[in-house]
PDB file of N, CA and C in Angstrom:
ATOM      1  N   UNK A   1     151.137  55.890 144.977  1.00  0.00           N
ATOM      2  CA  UNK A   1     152.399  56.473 145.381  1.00  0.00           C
ATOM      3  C   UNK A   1     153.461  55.396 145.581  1.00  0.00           C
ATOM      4  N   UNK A   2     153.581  53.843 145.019  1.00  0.00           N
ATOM      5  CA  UNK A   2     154.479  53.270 144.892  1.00  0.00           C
ATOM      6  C   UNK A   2     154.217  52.131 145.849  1.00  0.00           C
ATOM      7  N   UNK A   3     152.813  51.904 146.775  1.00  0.00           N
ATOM      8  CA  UNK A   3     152.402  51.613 147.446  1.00  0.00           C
ATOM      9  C   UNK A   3     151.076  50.351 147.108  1.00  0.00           C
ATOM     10  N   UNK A   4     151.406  49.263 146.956  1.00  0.00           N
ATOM     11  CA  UNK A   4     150.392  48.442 146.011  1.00  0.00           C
ATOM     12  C   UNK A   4     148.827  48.329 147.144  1.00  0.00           C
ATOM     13  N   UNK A   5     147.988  48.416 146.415  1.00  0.00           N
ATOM     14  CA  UNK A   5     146.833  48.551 146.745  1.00  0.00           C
ATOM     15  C   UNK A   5     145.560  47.492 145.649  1.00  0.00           C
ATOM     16  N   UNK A   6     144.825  47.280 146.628  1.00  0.00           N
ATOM     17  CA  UNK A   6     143.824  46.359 145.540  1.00  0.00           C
ATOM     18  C   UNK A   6     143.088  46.698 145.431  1.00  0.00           C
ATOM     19  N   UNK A   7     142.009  47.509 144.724  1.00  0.00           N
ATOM     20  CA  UNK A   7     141.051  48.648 144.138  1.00  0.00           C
ATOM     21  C   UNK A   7     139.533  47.470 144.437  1.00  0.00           C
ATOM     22  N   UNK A   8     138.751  48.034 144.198  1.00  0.00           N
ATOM     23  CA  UNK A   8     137.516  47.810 144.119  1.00  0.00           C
ATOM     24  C   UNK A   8     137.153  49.086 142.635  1.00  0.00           C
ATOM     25  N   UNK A   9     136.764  48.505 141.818  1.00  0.00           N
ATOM     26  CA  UNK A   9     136.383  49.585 140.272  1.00  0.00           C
ATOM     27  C   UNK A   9     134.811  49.609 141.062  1.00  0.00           C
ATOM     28  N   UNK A  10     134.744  51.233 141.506  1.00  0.00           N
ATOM     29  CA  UNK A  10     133.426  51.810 141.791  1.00  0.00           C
ATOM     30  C   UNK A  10     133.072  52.836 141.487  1.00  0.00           C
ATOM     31  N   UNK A  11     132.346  52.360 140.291  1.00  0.00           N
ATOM     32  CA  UNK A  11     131.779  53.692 138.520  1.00  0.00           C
ATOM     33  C   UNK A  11     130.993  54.925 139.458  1.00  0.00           C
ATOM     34  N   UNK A  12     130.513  54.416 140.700  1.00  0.00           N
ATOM     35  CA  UNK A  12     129.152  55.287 141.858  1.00  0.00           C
ATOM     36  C   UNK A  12     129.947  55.959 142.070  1.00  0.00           C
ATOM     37  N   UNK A  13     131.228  56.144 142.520  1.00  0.00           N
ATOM     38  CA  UNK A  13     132.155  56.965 143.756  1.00  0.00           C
ATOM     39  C   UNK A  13     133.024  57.927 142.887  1.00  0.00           C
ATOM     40  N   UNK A  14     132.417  59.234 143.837  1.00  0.00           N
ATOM     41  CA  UNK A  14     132.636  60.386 143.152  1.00  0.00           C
ATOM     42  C   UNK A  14     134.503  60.639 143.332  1.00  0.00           C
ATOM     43  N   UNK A  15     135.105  59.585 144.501  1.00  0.00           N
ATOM     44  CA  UNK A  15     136.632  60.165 144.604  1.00  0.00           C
ATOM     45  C   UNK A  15     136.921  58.519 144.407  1.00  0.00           C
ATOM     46  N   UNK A  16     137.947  58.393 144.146  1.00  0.00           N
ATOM     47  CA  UNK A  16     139.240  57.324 145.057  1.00  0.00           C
ATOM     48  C   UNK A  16     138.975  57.100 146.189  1.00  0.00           C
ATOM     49  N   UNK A  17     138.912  56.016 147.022  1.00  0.00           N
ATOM     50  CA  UNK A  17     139.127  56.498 148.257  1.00  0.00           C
ATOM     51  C   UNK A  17     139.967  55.281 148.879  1.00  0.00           C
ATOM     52  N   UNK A  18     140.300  55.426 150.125  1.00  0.00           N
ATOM     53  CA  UNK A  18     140.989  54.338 150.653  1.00  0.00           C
ATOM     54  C   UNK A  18     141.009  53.906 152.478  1.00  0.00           C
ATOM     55  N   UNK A  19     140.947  53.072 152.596  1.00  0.00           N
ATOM     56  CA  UNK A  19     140.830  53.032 154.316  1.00  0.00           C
ATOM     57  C   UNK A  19     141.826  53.454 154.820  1.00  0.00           C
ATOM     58  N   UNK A  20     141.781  54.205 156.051  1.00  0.00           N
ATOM     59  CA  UNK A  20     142.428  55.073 156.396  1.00  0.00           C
ATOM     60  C   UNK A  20     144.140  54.418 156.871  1.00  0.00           C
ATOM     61  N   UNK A  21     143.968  52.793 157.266  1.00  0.00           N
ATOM     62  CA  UNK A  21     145.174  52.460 157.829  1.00  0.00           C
ATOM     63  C   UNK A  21     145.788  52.026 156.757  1.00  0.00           C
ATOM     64  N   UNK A  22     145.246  51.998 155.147  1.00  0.00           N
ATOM     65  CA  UNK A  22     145.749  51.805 154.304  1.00  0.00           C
ATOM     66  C   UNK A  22     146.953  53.260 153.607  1.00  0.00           C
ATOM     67  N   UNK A  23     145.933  54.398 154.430  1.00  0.00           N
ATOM     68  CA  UNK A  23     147.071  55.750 154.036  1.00  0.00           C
ATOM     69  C   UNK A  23     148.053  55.367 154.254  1.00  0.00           C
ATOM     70  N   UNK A  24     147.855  55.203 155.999  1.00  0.00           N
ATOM     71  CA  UNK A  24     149.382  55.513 156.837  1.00  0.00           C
ATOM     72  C   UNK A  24     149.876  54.115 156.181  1.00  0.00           C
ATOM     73  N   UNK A  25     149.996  53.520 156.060  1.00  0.00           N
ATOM     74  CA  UNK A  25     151.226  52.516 155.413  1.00  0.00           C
ATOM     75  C   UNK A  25     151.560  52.865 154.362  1.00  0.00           C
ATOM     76  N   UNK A  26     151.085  53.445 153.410  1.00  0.00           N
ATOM     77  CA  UNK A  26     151.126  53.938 152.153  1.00  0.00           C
ATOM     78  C   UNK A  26     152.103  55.305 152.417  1.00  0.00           C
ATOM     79  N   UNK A  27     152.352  55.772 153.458  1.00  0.00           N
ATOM     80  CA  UNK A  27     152.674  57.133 153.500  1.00  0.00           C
ATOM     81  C   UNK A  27     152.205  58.260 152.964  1.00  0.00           C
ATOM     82  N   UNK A  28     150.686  58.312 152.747  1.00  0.00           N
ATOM     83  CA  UNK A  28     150.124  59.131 151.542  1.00  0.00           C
ATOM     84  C   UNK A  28     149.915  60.139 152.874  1.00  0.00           C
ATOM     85  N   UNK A  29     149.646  61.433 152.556  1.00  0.00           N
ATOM     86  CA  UNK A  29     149.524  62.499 153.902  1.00  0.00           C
ATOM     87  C   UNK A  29     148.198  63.001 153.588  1.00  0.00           C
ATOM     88  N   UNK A  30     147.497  62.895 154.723  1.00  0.00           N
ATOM     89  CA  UNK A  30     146.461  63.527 155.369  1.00  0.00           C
ATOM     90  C   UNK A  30     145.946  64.690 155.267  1.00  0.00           C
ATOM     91  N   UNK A  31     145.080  65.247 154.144  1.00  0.00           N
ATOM     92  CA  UNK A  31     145.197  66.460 153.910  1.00  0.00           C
ATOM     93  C   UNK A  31     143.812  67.386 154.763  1.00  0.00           C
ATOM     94  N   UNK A  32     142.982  67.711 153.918  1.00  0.00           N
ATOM     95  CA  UNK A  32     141.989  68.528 154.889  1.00  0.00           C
ATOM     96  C   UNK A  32     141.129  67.736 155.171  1.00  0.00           C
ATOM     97  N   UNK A  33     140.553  67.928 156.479  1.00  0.00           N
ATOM     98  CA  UNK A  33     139.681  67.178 157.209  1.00  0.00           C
ATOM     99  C   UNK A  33     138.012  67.234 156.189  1.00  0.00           C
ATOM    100  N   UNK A  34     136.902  66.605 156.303  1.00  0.00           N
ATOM    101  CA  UNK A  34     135.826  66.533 155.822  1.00  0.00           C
ATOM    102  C   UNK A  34     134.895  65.665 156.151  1.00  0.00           C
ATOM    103  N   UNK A  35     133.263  65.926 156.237  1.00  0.00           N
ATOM    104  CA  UNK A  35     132.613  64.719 156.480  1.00  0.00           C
ATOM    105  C   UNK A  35     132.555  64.499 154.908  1.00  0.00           C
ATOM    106  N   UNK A  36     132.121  63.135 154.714  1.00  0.00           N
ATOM    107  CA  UNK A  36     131.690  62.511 153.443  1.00  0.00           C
ATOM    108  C   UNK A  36     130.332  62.015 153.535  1.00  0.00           C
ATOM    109  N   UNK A  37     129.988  61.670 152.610  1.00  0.00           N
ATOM    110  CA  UNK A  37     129.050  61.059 152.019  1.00  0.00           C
ATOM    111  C   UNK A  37     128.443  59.967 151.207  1.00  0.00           C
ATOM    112  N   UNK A  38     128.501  58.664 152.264  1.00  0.00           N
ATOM    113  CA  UNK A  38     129.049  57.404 151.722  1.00  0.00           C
ATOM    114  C   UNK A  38     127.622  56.553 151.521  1.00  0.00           C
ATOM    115  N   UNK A  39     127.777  55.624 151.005  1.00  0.00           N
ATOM    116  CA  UNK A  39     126.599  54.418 150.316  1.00  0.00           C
ATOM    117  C   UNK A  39     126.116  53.583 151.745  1.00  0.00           C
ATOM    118  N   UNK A  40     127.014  53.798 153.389  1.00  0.00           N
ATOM    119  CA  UNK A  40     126.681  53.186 154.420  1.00  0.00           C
ATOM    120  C   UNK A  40     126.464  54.532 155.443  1.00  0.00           C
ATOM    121  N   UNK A  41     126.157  56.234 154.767  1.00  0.00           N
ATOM    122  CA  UNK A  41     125.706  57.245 155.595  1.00  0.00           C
ATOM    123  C   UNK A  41     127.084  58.021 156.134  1.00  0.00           C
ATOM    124  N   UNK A  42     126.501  59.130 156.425  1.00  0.00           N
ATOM    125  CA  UNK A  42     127.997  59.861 157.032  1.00  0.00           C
ATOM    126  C   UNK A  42     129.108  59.234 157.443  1.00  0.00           C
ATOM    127  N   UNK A  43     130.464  60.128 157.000  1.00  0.00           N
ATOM    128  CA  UNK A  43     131.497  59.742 157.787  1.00  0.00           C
ATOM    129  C   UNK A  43     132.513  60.446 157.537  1.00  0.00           C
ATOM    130  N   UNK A  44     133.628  60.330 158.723  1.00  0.00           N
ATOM    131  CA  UNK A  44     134.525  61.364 158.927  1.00  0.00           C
ATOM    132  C   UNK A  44     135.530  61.257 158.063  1.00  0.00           C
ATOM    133  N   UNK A  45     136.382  61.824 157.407  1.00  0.00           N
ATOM    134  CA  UNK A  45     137.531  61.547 156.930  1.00  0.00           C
ATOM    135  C   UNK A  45     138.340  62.510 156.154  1.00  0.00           C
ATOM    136  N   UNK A  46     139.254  62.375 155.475  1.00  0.00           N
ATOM    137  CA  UNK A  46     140.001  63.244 154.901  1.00  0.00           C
ATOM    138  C   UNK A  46     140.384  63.378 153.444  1.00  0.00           C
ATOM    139  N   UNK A  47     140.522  64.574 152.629  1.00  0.00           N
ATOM    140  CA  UNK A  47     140.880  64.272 151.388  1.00  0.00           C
ATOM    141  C   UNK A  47     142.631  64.457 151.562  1.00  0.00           C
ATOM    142  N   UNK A  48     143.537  64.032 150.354  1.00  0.00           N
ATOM    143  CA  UNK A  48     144.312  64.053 149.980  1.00  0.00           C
ATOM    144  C   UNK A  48     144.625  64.242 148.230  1.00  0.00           C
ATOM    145  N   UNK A  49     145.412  65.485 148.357  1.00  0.00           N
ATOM    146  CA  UNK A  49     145.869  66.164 146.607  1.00  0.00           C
ATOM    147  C   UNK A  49     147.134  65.630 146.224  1.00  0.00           C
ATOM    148  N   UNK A  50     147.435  65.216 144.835  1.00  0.00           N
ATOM    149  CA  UNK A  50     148.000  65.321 144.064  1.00  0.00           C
ATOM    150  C   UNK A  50     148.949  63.666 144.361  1.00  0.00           C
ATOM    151  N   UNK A  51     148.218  62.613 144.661  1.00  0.00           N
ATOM    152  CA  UNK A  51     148.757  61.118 143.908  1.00  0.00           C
ATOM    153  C   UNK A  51     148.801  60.715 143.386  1.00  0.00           C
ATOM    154  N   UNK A  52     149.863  59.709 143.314  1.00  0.00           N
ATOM    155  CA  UNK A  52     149.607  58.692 141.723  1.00  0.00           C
ATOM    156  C   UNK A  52     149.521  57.384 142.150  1.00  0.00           C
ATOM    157  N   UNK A  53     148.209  56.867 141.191  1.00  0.00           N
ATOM    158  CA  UNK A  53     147.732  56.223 141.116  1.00  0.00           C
ATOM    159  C   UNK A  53     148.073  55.003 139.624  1.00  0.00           C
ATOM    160  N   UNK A  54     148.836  53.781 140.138  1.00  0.00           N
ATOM    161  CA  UNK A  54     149.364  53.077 138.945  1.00  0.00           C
ATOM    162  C   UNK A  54     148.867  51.680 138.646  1.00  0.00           C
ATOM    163  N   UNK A  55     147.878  51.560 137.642  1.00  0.00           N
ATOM    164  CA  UNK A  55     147.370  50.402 137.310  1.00  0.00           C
ATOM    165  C   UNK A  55     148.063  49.581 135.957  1.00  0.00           C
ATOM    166  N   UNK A  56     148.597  48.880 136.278  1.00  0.00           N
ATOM    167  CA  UNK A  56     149.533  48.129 135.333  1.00  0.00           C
ATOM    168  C   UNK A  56     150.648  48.921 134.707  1.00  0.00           C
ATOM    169  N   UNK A  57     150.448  49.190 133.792  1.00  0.00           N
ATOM    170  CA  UNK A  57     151.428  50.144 132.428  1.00  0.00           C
ATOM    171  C   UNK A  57     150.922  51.593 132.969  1.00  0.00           C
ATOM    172  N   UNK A  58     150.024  51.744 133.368  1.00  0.00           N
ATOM    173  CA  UNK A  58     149.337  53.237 133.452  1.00  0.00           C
ATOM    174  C   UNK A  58     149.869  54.203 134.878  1.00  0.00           C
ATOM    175  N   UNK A  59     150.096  55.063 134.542  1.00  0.00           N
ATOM    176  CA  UNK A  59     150.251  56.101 135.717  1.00  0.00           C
ATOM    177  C   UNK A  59     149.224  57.213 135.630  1.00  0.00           C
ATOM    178  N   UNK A  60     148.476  57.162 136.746  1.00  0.00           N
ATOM    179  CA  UNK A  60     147.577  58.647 136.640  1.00  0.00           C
ATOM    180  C   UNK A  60     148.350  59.486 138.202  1.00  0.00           C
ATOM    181  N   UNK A  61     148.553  60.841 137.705  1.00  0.00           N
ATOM    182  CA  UNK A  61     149.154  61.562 138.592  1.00  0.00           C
ATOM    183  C   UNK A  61     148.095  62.865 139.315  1.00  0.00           C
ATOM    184  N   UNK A  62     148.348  63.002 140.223  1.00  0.00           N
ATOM    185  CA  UNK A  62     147.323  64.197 141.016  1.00  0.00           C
ATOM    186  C   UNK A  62     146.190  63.860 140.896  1.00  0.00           C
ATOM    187  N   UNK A  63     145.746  62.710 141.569  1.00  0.00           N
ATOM    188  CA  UNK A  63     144.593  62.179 141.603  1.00  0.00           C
ATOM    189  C   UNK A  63     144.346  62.608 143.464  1.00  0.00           C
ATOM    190  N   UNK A  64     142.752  62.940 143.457  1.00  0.00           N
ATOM    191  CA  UNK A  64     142.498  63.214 144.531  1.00  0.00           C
ATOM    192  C   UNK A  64     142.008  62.497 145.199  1.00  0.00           C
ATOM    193  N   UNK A  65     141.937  61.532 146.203  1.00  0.00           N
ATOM    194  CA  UNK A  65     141.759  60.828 147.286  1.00  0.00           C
ATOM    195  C   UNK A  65     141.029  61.055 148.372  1.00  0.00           C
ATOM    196  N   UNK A  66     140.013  60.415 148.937  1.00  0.00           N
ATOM    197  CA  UNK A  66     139.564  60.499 150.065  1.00  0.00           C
ATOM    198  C   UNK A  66     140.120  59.141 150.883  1.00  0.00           C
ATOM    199  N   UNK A  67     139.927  59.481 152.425  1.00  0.00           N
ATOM    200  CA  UNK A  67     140.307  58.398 153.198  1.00  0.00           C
ATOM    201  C   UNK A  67     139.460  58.464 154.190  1.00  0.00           C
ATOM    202  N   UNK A  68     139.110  56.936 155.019  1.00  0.00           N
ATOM    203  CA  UNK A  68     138.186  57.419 156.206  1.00  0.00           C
ATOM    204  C   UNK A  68     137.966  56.009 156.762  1.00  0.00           C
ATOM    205  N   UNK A  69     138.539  56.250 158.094  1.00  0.00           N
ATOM    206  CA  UNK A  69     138.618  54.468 159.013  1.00  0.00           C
ATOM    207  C   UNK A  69     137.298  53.512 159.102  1.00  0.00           C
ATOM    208  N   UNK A  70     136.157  54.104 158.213  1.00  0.00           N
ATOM    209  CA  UNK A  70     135.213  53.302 158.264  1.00  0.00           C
ATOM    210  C   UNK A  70     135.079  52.538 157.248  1.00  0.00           C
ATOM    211  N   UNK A  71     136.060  52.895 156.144  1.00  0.00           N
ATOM    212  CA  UNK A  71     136.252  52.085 154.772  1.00  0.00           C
ATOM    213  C   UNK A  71     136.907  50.861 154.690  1.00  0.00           C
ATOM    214  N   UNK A  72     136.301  49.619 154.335  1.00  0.00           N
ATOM    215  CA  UNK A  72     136.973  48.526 154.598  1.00  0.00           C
ATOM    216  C   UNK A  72     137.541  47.760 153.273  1.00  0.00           C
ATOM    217  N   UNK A  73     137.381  48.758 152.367  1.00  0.00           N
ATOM    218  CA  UNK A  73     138.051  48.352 151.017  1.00  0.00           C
ATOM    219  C   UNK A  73     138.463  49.683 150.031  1.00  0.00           C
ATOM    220  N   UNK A  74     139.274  49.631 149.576  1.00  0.00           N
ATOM    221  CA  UNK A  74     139.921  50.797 148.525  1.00  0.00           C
ATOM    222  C   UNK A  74     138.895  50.668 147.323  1.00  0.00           C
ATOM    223  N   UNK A  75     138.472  51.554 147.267  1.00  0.00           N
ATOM    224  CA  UNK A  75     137.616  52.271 145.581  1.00  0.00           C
ATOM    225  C   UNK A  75     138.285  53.159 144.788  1.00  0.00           C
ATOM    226  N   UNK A  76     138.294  52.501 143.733  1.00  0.00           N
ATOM    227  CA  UNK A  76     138.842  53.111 142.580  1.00  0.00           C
ATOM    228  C   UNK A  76     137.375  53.884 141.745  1.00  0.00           C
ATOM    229  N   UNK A  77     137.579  55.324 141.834  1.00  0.00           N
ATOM    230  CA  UNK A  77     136.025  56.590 141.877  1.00  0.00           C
ATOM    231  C   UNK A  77     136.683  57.142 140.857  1.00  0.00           C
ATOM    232  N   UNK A  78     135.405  58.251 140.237  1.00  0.00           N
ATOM    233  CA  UNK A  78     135.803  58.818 139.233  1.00  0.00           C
ATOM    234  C   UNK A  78     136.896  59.628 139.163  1.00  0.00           C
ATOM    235  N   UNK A  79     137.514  60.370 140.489  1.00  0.00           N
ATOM    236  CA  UNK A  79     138.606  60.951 140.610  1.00  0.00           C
ATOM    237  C   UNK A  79     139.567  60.074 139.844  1.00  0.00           C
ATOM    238  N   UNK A  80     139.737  59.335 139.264  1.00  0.00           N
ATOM    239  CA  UNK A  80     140.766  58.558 138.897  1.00  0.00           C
ATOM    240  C   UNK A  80     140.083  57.903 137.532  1.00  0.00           C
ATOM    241  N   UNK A  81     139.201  57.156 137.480  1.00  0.00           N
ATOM    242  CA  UNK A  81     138.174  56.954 135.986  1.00  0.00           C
ATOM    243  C   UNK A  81     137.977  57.617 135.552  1.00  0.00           C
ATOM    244  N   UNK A  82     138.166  59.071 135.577  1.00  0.00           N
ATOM    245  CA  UNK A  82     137.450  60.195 134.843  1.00  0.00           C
ATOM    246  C   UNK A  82     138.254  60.446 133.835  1.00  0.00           C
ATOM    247  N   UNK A  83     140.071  59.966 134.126  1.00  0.00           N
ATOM    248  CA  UNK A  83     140.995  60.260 133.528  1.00  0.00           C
ATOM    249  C   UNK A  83     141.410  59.150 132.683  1.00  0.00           C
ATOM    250  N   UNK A  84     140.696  58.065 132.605  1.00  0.00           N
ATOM    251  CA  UNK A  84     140.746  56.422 131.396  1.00  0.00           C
ATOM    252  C   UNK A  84     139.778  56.786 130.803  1.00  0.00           C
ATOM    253  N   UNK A  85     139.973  55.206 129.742  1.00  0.00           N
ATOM    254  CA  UNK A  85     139.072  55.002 129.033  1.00  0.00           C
ATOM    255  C   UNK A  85     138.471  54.102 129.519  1.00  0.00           C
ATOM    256  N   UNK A  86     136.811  53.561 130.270  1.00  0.00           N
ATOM    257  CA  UNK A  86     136.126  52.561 131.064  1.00  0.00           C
ATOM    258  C   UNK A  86     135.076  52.157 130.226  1.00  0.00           C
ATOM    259  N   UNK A  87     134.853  50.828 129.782  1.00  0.00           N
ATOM    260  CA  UNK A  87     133.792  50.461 129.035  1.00  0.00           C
ATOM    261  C   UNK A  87     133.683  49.228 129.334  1.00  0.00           C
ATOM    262  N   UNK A  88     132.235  48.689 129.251  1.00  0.00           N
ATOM    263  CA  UNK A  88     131.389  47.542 130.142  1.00  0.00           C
ATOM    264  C   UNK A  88     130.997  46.785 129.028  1.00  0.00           C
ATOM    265  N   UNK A  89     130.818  45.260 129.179  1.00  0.00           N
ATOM    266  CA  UNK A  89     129.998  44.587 127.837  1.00  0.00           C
ATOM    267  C   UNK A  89     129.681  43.378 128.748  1.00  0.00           C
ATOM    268  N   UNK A  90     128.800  42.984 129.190  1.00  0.00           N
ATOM    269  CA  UNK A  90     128.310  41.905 130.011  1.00  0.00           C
ATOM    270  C   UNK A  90     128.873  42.254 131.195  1.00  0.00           C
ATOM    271  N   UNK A  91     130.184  41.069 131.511  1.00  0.00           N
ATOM    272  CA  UNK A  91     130.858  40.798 132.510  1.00  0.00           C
ATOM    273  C   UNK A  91     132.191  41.150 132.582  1.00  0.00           C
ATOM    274  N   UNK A  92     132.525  42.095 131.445  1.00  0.00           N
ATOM    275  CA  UNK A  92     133.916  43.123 131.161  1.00  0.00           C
ATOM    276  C   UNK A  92     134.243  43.881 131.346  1.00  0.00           C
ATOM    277  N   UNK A  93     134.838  44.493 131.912  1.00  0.00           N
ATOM    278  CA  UNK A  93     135.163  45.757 132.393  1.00  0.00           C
ATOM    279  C   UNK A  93     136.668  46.104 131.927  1.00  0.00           C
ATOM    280  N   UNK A  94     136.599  47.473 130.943  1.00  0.00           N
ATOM    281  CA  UNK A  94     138.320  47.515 129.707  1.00  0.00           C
ATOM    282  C   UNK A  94     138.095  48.913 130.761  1.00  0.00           C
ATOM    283  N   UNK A  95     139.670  48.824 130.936  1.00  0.00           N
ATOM    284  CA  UNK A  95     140.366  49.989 131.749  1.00  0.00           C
ATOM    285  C   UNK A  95     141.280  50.484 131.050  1.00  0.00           C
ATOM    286  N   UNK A  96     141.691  51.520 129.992  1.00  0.00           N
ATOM    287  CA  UNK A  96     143.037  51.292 129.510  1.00  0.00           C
ATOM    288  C   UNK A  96     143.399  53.311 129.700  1.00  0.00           C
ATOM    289  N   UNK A  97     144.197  53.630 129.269  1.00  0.00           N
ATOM    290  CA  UNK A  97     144.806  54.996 128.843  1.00  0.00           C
ATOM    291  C   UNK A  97     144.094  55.574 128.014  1.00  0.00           C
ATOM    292  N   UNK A  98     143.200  56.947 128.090  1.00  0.00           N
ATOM    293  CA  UNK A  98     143.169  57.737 127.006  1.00  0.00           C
ATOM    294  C   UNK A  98     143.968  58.585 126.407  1.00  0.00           C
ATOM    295  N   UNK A  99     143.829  58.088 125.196  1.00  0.00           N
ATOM    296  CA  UNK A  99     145.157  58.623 124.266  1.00  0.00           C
ATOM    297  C   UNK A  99     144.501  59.851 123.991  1.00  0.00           C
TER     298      UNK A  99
END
């Protein structure tokens, strides 16, 4: 949302997600409450509809987001990979636009 952020690319994670004090600076809004289901066990937090998400040249729009104060780094999840093109070759990782 215009708001620079430094991703972690995590192919496992079913959303986006982001630490929660990273929302509120971001101004992104707080949408419905939820527990999740994380790689360190339950936790509280919230989703958020319809952001954009801008990696270089690329804009992905209405991407859905989770947030939750136990997250200590932003993941970039399939909510948002689902909509590139992602391909691996050793130690490469190509992110680009599907045309």
């Amino acid at each position: 949302n215009g708001f620079p952020v430094v991703w972690m690319v995590d192919t496992g994670a079913s959303h986006s997600a982001i630490p929660m004090n990273v929302a509120r600076n971001a101004g992104i809004r707080v949408g419905v409450a939820v527990q999740m289901e994380t790689a360190g066990g339950r936790a509280q937090g919230a989703l958020s509809y319809g952001n954009v998400i801008g990696i270089g040249a690329m804009r992905i729009d209405g991407v859905q987001v989770s947030m939750s104060p136990k997250l200590g780094v932003a993941l970039l999840g399939a909510s948002a990979l689902q909509r590139m093109y992602v391909s691996q070759s050793g130690d490469v990782l190509v992110i680009r636009r599907v045309r």
